[in-house]
PDB file of N, CA and C in Angstrom:
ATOM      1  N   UNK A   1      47.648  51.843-110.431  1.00  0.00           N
ATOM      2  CA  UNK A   1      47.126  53.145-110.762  1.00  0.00           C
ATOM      3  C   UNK A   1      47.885  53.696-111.978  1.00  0.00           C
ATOM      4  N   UNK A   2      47.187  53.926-113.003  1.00  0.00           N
ATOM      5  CA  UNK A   2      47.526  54.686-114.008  1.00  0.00           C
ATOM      6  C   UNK A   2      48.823  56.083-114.083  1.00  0.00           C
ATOM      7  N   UNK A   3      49.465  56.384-114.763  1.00  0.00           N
ATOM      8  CA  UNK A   3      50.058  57.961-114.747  1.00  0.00           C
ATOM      9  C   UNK A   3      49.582  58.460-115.672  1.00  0.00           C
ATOM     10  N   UNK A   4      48.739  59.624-115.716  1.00  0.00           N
ATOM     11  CA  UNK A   4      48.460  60.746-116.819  1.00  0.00           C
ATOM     12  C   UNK A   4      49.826  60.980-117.310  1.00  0.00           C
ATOM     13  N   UNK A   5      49.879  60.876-118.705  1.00  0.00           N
ATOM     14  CA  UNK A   5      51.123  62.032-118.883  1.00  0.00           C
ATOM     15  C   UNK A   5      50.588  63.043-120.283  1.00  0.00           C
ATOM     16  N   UNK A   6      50.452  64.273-119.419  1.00  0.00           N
ATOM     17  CA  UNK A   6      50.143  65.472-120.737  1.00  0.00           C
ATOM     18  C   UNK A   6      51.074  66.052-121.422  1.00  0.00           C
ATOM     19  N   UNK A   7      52.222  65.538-121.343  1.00  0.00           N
ATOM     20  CA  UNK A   7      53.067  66.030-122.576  1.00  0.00           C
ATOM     21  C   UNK A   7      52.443  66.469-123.859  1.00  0.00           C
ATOM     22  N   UNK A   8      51.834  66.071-124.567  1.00  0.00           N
ATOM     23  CA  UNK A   8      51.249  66.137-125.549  1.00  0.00           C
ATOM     24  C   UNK A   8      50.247  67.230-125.428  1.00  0.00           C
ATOM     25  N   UNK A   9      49.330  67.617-124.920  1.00  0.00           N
ATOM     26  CA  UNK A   9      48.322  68.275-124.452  1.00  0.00           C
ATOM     27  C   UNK A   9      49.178  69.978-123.867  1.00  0.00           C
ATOM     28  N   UNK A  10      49.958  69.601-123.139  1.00  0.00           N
ATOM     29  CA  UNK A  10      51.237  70.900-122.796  1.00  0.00           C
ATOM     30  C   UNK A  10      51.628  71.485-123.790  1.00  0.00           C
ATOM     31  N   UNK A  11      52.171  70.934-124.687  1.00  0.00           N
ATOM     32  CA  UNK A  11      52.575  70.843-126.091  1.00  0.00           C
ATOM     33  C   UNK A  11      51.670  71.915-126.839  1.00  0.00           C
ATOM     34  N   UNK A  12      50.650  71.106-127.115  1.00  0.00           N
ATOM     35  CA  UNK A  12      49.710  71.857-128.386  1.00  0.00           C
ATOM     36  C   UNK A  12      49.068  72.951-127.697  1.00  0.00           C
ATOM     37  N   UNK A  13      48.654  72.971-126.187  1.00  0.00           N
ATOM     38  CA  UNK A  13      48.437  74.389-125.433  1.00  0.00           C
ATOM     39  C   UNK A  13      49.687  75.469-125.701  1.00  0.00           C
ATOM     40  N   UNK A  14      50.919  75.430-125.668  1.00  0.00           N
ATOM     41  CA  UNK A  14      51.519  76.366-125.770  1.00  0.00           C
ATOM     42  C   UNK A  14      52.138  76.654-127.098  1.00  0.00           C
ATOM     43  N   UNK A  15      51.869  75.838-127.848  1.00  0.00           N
ATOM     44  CA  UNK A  15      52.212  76.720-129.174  1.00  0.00           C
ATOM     45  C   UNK A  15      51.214  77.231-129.636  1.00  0.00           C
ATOM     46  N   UNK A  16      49.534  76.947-129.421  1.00  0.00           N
ATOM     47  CA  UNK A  16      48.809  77.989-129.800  1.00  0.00           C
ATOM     48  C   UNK A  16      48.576  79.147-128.856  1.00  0.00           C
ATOM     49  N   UNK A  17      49.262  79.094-127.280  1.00  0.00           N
ATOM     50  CA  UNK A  17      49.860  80.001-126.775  1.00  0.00           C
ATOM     51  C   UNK A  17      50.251  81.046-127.495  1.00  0.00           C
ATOM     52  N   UNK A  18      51.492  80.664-127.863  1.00  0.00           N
ATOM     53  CA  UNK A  18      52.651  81.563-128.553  1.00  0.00           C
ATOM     54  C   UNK A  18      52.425  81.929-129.841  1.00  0.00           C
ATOM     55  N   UNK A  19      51.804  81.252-130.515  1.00  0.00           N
ATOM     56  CA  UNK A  19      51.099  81.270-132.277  1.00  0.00           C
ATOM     57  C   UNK A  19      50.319  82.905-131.960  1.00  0.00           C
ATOM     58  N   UNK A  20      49.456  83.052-130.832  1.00  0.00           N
ATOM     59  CA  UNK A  20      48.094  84.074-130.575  1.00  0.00           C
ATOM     60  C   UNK A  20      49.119  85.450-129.711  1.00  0.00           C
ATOM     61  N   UNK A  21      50.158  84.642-128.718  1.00  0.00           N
ATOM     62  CA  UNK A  21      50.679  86.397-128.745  1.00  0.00           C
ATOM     63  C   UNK A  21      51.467  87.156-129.785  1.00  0.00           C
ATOM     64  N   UNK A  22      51.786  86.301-130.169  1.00  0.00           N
ATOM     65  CA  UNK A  22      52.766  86.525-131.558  1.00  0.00           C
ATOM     66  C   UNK A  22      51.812  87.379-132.246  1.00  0.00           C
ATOM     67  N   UNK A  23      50.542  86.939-133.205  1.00  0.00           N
ATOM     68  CA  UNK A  23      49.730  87.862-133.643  1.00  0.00           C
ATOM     69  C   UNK A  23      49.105  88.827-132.769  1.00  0.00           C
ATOM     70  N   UNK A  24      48.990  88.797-131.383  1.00  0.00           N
ATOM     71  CA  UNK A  24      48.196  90.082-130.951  1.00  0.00           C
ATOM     72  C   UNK A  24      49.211  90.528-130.796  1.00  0.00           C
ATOM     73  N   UNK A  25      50.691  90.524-130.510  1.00  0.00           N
ATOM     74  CA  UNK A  25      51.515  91.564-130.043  1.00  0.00           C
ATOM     75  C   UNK A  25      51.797  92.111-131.952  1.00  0.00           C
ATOM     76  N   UNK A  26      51.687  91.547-132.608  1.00  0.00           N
ATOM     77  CA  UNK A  26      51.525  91.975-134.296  1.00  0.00           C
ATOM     78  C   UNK A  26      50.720  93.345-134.713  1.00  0.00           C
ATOM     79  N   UNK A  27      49.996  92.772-134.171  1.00  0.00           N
ATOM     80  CA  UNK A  27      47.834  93.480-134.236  1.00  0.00           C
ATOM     81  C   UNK A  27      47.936  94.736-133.256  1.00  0.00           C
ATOM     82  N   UNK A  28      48.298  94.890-132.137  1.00  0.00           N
ATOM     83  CA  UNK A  28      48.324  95.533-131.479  1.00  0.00           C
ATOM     84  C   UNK A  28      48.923  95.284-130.083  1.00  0.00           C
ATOM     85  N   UNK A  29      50.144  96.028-129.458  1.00  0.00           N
ATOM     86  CA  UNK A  29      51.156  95.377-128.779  1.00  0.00           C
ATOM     87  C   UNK A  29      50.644  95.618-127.066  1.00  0.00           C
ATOM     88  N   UNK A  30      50.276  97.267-127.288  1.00  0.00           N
ATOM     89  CA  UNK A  30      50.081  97.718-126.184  1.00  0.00           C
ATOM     90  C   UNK A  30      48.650  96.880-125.420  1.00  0.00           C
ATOM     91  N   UNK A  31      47.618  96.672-126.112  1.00  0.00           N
ATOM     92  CA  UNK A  31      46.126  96.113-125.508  1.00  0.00           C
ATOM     93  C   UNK A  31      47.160  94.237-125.257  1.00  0.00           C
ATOM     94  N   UNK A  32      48.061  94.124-126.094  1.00  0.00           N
ATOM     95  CA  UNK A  32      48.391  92.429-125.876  1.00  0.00           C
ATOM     96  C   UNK A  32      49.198  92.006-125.311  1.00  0.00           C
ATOM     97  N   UNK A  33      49.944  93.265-124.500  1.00  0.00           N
ATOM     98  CA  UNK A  33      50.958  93.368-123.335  1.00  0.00           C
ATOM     99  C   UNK A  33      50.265  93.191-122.297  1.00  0.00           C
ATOM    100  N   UNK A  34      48.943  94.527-121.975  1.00  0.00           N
ATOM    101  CA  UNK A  34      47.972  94.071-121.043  1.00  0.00           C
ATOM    102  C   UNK A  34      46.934  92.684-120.941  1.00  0.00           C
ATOM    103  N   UNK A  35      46.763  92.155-122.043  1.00  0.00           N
ATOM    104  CA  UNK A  35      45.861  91.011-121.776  1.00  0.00           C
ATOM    105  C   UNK A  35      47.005  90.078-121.582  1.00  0.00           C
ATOM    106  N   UNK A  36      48.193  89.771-121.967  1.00  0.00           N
ATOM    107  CA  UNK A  36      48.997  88.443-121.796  1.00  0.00           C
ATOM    108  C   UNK A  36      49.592  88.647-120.082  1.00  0.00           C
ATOM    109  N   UNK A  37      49.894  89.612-120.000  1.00  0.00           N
ATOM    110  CA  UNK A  37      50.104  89.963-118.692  1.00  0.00           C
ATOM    111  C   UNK A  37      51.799  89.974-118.467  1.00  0.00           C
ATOM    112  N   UNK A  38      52.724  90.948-120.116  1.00  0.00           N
ATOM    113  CA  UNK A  38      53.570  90.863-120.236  1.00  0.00           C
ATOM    114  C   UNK A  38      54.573  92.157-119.952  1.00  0.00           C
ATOM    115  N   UNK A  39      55.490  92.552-120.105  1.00  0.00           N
ATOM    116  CA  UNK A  39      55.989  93.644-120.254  1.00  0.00           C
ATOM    117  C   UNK A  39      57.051  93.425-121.344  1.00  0.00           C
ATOM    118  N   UNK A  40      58.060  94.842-121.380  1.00  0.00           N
ATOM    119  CA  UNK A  40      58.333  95.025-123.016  1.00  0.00           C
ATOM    120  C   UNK A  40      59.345  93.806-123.013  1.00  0.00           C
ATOM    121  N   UNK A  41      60.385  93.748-122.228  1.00  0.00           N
ATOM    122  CA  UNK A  41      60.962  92.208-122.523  1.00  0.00           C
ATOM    123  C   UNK A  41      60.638  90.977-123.089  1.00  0.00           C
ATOM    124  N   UNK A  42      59.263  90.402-122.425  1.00  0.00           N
ATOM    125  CA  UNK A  42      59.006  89.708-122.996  1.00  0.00           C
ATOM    126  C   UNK A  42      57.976  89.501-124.379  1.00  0.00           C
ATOM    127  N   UNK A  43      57.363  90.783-124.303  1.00  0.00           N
ATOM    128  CA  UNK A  43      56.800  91.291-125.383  1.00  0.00           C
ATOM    129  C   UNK A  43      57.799  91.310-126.868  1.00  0.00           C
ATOM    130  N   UNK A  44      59.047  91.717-126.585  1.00  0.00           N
ATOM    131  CA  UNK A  44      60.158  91.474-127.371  1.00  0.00           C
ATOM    132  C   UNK A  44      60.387  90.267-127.748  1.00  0.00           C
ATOM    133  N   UNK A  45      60.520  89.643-127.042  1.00  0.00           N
ATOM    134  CA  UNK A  45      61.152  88.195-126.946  1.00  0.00           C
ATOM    135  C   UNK A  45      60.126  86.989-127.815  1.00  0.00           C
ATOM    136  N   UNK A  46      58.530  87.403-127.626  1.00  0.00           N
ATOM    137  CA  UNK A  46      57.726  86.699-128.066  1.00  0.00           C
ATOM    138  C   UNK A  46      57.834  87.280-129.830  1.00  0.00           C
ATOM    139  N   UNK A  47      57.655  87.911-129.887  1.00  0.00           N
ATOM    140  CA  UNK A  47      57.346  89.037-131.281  1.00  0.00           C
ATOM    141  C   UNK A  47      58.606  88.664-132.120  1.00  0.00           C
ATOM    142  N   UNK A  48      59.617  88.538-131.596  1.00  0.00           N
ATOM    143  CA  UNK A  48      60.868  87.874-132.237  1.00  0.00           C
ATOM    144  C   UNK A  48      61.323  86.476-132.705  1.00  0.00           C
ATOM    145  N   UNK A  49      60.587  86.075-132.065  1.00  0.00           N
ATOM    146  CA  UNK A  49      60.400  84.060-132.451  1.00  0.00           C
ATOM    147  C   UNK A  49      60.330  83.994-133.996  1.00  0.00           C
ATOM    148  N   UNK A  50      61.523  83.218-134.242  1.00  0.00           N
ATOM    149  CA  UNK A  50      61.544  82.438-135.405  1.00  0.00           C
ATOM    150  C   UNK A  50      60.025  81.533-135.401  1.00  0.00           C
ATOM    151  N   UNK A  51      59.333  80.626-136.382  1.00  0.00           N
ATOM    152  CA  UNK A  51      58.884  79.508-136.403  1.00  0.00           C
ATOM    153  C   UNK A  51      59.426  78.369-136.079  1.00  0.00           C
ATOM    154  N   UNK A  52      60.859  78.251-136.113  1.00  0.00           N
ATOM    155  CA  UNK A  52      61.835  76.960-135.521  1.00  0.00           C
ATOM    156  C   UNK A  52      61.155  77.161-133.762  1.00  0.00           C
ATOM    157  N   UNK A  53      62.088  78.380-133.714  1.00  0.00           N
ATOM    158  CA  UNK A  53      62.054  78.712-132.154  1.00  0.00           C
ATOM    159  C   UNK A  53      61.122  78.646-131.236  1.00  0.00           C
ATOM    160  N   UNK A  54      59.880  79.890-132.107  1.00  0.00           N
ATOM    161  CA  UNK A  54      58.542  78.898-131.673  1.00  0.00           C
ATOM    162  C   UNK A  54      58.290  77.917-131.274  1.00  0.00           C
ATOM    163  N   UNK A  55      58.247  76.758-132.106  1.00  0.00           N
ATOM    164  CA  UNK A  55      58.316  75.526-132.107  1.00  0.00           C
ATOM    165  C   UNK A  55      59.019  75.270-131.030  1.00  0.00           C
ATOM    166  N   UNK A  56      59.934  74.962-130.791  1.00  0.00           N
ATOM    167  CA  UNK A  56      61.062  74.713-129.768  1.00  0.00           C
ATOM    168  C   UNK A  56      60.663  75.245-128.569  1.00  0.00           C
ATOM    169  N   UNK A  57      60.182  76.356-128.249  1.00  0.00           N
ATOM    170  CA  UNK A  57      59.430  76.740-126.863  1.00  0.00           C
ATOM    171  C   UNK A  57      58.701  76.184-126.634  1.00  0.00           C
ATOM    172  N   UNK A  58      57.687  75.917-127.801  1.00  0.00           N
ATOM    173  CA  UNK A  58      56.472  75.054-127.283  1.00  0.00           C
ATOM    174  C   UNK A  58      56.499  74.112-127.119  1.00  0.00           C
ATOM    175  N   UNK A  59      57.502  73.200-127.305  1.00  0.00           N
ATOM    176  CA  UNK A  59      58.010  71.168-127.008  1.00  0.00           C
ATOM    177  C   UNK A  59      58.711  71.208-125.570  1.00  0.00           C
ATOM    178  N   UNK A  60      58.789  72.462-124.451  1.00  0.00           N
ATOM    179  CA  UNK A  60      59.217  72.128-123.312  1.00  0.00           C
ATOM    180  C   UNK A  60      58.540  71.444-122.459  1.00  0.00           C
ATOM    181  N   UNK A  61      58.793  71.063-121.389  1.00  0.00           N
ATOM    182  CA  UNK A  61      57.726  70.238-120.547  1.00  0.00           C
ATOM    183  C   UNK A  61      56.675  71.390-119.211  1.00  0.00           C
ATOM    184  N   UNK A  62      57.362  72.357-119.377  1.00  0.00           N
ATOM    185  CA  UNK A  62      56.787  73.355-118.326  1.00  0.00           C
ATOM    186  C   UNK A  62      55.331  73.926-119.876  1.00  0.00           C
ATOM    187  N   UNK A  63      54.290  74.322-118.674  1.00  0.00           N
ATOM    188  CA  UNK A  63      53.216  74.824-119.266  1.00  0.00           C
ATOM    189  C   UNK A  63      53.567  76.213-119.339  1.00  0.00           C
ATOM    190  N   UNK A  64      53.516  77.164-120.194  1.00  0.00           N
ATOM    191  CA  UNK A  64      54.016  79.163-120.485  1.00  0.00           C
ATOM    192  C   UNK A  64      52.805  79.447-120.194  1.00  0.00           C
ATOM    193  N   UNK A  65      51.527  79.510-120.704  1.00  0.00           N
ATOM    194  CA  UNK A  65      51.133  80.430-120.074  1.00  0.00           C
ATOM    195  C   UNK A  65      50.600  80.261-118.188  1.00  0.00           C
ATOM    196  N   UNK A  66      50.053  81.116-117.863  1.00  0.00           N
ATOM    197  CA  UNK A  66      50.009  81.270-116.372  1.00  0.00           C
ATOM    198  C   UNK A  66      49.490  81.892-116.521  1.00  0.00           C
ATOM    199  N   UNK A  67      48.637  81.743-115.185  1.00  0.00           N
ATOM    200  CA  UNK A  67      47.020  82.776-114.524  1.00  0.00           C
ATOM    201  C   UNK A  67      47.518  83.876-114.288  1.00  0.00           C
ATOM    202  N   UNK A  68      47.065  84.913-114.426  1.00  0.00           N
ATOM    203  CA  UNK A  68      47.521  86.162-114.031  1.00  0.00           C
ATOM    204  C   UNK A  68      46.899  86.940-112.672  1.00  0.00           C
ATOM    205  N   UNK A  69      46.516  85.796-111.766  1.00  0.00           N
ATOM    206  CA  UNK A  69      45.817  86.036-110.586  1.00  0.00           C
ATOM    207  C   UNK A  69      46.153  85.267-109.839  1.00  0.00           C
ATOM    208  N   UNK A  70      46.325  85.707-108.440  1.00  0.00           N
ATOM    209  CA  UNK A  70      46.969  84.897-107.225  1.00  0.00           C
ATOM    210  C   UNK A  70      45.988  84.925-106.222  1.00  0.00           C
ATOM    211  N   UNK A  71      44.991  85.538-106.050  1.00  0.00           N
ATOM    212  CA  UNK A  71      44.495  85.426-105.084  1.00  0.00           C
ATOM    213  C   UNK A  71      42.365  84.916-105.116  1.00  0.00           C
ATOM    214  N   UNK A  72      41.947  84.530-104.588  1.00  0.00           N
ATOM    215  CA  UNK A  72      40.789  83.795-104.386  1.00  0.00           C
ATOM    216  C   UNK A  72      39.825  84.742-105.143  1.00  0.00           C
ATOM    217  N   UNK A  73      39.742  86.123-104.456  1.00  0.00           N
ATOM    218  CA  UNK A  73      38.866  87.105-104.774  1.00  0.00           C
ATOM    219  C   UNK A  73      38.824  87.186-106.094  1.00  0.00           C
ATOM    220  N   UNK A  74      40.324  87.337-107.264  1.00  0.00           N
ATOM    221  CA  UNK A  74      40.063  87.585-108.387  1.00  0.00           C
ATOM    222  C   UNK A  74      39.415  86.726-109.561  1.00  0.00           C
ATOM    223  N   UNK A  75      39.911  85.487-108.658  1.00  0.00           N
ATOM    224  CA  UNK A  75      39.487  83.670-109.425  1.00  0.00           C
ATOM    225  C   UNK A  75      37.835  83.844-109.178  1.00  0.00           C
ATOM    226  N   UNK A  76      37.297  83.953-108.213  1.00  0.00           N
ATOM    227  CA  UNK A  76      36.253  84.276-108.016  1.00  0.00           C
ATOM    228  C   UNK A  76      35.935  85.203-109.058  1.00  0.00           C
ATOM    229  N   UNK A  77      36.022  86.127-109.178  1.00  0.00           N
ATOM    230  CA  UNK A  77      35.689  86.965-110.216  1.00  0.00           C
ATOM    231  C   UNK A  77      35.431  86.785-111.589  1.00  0.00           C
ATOM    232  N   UNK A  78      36.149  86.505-112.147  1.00  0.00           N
ATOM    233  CA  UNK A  78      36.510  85.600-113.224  1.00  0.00           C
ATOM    234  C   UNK A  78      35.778  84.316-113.432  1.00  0.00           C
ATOM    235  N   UNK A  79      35.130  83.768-112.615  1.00  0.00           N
ATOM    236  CA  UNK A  79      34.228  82.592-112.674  1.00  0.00           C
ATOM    237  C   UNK A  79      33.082  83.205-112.598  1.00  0.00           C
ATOM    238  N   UNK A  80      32.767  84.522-112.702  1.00  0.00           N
ATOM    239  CA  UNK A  80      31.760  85.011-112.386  1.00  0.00           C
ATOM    240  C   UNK A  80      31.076  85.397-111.066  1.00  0.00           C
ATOM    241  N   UNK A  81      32.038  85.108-109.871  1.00  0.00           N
ATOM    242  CA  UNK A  81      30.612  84.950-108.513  1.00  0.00           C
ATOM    243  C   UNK A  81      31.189  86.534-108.029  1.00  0.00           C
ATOM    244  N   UNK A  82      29.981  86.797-107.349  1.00  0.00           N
ATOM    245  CA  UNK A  82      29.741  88.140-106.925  1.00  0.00           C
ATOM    246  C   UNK A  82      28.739  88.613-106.723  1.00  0.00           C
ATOM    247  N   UNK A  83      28.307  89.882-106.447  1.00  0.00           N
ATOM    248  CA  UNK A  83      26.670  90.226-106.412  1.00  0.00           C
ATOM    249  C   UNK A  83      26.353  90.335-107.978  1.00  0.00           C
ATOM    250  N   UNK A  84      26.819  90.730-108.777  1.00  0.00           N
ATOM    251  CA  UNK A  84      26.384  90.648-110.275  1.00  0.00           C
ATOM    252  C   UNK A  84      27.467  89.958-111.296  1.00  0.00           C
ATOM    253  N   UNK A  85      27.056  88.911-111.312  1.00  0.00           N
ATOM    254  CA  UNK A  85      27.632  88.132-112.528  1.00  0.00           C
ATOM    255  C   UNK A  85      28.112  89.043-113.664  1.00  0.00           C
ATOM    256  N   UNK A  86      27.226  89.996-114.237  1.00  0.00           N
ATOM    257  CA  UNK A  86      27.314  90.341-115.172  1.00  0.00           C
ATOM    258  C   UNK A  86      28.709  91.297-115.535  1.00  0.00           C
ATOM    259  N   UNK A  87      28.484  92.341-114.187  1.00  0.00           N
ATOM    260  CA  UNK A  87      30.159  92.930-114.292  1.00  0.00           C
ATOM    261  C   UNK A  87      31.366  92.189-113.526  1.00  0.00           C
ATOM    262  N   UNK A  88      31.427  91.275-113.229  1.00  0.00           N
ATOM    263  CA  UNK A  88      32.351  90.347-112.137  1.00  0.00           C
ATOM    264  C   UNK A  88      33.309  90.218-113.037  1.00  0.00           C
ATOM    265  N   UNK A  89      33.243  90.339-114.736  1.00  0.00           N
ATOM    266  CA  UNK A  89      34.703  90.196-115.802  1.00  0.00           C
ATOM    267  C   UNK A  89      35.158  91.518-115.951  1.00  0.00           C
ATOM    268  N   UNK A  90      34.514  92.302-115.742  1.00  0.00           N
ATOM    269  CA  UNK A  90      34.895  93.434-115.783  1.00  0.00           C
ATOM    270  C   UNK A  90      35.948  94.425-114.117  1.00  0.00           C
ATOM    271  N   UNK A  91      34.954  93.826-113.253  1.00  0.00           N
ATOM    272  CA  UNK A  91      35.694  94.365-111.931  1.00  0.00           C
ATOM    273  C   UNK A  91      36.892  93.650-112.030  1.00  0.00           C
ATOM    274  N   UNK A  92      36.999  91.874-112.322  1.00  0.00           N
ATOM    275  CA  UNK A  92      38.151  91.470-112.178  1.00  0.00           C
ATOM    276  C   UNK A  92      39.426  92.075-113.225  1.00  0.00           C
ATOM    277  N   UNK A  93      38.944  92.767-114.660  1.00  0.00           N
ATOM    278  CA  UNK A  93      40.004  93.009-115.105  1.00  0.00           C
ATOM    279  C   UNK A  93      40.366  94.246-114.500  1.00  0.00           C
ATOM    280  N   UNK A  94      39.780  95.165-113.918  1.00  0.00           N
ATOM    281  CA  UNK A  94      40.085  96.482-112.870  1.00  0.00           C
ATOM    282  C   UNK A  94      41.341  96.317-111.841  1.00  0.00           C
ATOM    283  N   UNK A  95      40.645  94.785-111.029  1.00  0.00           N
ATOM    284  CA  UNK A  95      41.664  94.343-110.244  1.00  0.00           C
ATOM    285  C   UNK A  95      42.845  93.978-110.471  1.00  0.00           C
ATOM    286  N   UNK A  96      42.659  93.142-111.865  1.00  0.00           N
ATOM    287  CA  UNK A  96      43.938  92.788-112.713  1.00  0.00           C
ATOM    288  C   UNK A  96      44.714  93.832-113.595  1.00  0.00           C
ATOM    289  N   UNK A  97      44.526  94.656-113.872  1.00  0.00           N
ATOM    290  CA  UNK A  97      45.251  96.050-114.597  1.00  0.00           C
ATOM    291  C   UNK A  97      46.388  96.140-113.199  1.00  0.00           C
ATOM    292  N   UNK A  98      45.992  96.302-111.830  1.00  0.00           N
ATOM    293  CA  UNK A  98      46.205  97.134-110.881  1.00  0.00           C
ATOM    294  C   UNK A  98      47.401  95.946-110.499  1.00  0.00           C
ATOM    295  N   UNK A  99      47.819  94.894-110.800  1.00  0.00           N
ATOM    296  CA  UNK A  99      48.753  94.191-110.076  1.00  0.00           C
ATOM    297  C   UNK A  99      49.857  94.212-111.079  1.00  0.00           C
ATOM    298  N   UNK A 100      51.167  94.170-110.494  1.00  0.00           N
ATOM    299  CA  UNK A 100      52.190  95.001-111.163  1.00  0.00           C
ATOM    300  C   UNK A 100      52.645  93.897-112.473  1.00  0.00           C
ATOM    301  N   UNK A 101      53.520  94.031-113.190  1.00  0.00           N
ATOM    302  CA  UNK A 101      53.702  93.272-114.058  1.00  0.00           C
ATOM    303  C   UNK A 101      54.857  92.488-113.615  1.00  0.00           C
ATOM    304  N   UNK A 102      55.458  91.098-114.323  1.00  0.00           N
ATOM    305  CA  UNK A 102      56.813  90.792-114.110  1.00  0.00           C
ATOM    306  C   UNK A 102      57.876  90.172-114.933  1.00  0.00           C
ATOM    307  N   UNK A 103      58.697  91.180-115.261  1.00  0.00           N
ATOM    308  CA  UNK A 103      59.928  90.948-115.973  1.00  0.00           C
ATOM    309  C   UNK A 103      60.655  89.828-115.569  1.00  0.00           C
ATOM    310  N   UNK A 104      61.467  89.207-116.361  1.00  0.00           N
ATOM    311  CA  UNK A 104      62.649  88.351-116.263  1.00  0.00           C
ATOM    312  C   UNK A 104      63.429  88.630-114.949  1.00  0.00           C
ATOM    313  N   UNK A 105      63.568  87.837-113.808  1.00  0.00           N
ATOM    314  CA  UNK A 105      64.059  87.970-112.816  1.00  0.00           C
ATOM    315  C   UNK A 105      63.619  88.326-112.044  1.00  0.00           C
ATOM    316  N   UNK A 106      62.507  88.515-111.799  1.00  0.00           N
ATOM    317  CA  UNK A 106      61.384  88.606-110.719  1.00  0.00           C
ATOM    318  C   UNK A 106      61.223  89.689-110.366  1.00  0.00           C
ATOM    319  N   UNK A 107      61.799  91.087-111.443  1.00  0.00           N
ATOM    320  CA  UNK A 107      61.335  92.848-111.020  1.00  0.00           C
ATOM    321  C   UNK A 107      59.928  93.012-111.469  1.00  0.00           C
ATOM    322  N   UNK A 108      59.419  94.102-110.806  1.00  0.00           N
ATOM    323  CA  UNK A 108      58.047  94.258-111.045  1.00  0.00           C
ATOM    324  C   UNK A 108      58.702  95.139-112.615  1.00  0.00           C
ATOM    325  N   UNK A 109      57.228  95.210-113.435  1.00  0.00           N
ATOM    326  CA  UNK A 109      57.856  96.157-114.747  1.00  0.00           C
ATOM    327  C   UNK A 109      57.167  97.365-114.328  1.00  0.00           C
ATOM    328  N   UNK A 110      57.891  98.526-115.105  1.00  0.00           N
ATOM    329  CA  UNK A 110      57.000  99.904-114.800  1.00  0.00           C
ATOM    330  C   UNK A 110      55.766 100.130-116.093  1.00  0.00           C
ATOM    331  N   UNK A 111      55.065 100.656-115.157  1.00  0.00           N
ATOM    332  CA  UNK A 111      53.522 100.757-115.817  1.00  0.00           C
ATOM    333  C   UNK A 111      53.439 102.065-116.325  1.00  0.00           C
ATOM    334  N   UNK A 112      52.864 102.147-118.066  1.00  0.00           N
ATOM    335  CA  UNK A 112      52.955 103.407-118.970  1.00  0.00           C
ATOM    336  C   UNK A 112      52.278 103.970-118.532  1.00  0.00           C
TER     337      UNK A 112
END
């Protein structure tokens, strides 16, 4: 049996990761805090990246970004199912505003 190995694929996902918060936290910090699902720490931390450093985050073997949903109902959502497809991206980002944020060390962050 074969081994996948996505190193490579991990790779080029998270530096255009980090390439896109970098410019939305640029563009506008506050709407790209809420869509990355960050608070000001790491909002800092991204916005501050050298291009070396960059780089260098993005050659780890762990994947950065992460779902910003834990539970069935919201995944559901987000795939669309519900009684109306049409607002199901919308209720889910309602649901998703409402779950707390998380800082470095596992504190929730406080919400503006």
């Amino acid at each position: 049996m074969k081994r996948c190995d996505f190193q490579a694929e991990i790779q080029e996902l998270n530096l255009a990761y980090l390439v896109l918060a970098q410019k939305m936290l640029r563009e506008d910090r506050e709407t790209a805090m809420f869509r990355l699902g960050v608070g000001d720490e790491i909002a800092d931390l991204l916005e501050g990246l050298s291009s070396a450093k960059l780089v260098r985050m993005a050659t780890g073997q762990m994947l950065l970004p992460v779902f910003r949903f834990d539970d069935a109902l919201l995944a559901g959502l987000l795939a669309g199912e519900g009684r109306d497809p049409a607002t199901s991206s919308l209720h889910a980002a309602i649901l998703a505003s409402g779950k707390a944020l998380v800082e470095p060390g596992g504190k929730a962050a406080k919400k503006s």
